[in-house]
C-alpha atoms as a PDB file:
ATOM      1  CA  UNK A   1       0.000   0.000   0.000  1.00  0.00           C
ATOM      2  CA  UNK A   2       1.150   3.486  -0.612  1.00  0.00           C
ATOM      3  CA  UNK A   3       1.023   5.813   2.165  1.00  0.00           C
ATOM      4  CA  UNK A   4       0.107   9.397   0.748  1.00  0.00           C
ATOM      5  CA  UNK A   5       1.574  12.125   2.114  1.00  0.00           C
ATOM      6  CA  UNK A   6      -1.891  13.164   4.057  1.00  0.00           C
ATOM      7  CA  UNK A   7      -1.576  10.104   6.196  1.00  0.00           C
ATOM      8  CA  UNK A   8       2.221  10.294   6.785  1.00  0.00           C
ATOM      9  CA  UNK A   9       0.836  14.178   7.803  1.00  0.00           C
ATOM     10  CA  UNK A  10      -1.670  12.626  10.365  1.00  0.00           C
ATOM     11  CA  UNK A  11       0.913  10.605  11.983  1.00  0.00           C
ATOM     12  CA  UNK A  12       3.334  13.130  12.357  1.00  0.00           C
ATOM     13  CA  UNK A  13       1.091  15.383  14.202  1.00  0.00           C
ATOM     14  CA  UNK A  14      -0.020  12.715  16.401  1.00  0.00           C
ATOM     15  CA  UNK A  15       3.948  12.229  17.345  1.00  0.00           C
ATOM     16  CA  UNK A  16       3.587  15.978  18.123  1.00  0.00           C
ATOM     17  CA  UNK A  17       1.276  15.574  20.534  1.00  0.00           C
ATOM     18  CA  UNK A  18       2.865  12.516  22.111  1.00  0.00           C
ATOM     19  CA  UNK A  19       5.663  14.949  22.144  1.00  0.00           C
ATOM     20  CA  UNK A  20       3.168  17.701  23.943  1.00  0.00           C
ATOM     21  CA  UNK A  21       1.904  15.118  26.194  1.00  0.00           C
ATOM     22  CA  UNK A  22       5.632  14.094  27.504  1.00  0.00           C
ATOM     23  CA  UNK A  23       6.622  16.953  28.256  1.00  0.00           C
ATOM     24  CA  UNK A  24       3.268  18.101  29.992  1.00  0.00           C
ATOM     25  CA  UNK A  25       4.450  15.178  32.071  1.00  0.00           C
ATOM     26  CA  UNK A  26       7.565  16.534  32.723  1.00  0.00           C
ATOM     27  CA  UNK A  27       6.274  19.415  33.459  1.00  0.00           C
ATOM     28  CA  UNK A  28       3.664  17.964  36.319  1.00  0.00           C
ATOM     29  CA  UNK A  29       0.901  19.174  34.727  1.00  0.00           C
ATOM     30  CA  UNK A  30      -2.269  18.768  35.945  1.00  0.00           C
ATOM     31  CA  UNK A  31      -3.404  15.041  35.272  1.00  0.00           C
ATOM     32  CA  UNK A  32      -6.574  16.229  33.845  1.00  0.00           C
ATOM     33  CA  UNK A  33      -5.103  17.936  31.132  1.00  0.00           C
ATOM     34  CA  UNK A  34      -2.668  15.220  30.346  1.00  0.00           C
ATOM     35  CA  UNK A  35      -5.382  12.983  30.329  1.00  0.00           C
ATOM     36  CA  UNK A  36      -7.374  14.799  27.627  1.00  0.00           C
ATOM     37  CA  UNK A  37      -4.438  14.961  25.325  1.00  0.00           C
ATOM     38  CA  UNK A  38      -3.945  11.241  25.856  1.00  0.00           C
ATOM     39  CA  UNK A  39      -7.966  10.844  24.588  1.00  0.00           C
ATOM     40  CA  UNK A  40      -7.212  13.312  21.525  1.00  0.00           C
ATOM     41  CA  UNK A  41      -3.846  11.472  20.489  1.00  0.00           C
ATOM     42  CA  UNK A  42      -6.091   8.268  20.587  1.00  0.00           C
ATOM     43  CA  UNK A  43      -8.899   9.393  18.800  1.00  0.00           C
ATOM     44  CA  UNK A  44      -6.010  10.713  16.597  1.00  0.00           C
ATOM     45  CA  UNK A  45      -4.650   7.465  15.912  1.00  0.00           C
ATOM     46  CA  UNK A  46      -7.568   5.453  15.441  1.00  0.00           C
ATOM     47  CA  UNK A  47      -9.013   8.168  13.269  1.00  0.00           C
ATOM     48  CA  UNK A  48      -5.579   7.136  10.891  1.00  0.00           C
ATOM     49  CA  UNK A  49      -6.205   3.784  11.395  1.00  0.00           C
ATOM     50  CA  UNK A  50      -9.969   3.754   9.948  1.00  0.00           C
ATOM     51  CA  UNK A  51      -8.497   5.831   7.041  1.00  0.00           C
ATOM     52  CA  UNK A  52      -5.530   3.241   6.514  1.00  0.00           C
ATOM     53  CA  UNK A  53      -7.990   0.495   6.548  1.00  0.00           C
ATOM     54  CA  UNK A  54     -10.305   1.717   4.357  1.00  0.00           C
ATOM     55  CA  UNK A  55      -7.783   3.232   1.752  1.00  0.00           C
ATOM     56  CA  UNK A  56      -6.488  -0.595   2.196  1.00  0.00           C
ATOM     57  CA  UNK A  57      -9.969  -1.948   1.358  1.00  0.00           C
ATOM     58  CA  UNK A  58     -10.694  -0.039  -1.803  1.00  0.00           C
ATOM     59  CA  UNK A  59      -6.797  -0.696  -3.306  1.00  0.00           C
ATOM     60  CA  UNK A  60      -7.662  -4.953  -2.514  1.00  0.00           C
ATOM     61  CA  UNK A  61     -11.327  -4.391  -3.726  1.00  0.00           C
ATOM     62  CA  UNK A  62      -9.947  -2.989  -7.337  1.00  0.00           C
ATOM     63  CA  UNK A  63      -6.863  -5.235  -7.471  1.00  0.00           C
ATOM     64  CA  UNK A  64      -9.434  -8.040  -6.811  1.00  0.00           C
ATOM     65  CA  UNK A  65     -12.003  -7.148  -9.780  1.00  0.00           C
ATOM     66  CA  UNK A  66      -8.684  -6.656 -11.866  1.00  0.00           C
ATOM     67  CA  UNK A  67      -7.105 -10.156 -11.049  1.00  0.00           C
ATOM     68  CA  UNK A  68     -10.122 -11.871  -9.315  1.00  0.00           C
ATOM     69  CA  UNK A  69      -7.865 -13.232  -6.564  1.00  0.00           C
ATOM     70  CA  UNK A  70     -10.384 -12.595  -3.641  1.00  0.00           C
ATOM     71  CA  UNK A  71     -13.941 -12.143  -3.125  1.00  0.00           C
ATOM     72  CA  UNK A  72     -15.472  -8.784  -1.864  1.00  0.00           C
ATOM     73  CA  UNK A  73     -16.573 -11.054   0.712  1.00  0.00           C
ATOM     74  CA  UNK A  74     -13.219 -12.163   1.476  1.00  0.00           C
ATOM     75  CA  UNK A  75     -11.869  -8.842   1.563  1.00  0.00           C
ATOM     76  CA  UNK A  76     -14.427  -7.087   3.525  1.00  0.00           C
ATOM     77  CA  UNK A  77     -13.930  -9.640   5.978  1.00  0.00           C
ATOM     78  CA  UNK A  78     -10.203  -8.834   6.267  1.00  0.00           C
ATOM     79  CA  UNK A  79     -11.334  -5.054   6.225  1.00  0.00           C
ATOM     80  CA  UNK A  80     -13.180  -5.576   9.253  1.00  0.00           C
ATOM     81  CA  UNK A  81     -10.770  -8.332  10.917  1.00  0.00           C
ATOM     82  CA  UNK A  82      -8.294  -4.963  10.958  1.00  0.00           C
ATOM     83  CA  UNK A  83     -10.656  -2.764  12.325  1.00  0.00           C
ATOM     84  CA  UNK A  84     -11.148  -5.380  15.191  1.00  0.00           C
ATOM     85  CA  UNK A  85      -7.275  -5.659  15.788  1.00  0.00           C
ATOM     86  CA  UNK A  86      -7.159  -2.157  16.239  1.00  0.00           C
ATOM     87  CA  UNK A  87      -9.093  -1.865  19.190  1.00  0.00           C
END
């Protein structure tokens, strides 16, 4: 799979806020606060995931019709098998 530059984006600003979050540590923030940005890096990340996945998905689904390897079944199956392993 190729990973466009808009995802490779996404990821990088979630490793900003991991950054953020670190250093809020180091810094004793509250735990409040820290927690929040741990909930919006995670919603971050599974956001990316979702998008990864279903990128993923439509790339199998047209390789599929091209070479009939797999059937849409098959592949949505995988699809959501991902989407399970990510939680």
């Amino acid at each position: 799979m190729d990973y466009n530059d808009q995802i490779k984006n996404r990821v990088k600003r979630i490793e900003g806020q991991l950054r953020g979050i670190l250093r809020m540590m180091e810094e004793n923030k509250d735990c409040k606060d820290v927690i929040t940005q741990l909930s919006a890096a995670r919603t971050a990340i599974d956001r990316t995931i979702g998008v990864i996945v279903s990128e993923n998905l439509v790339e199998c689904v047209q390789k599929a019709n091209e070479n009939d390897e797999k059937s849409m079944e098959e592949l949505v199956k995988e699809a959501v098998n991902l989407l399970v392993k990510s939680r």
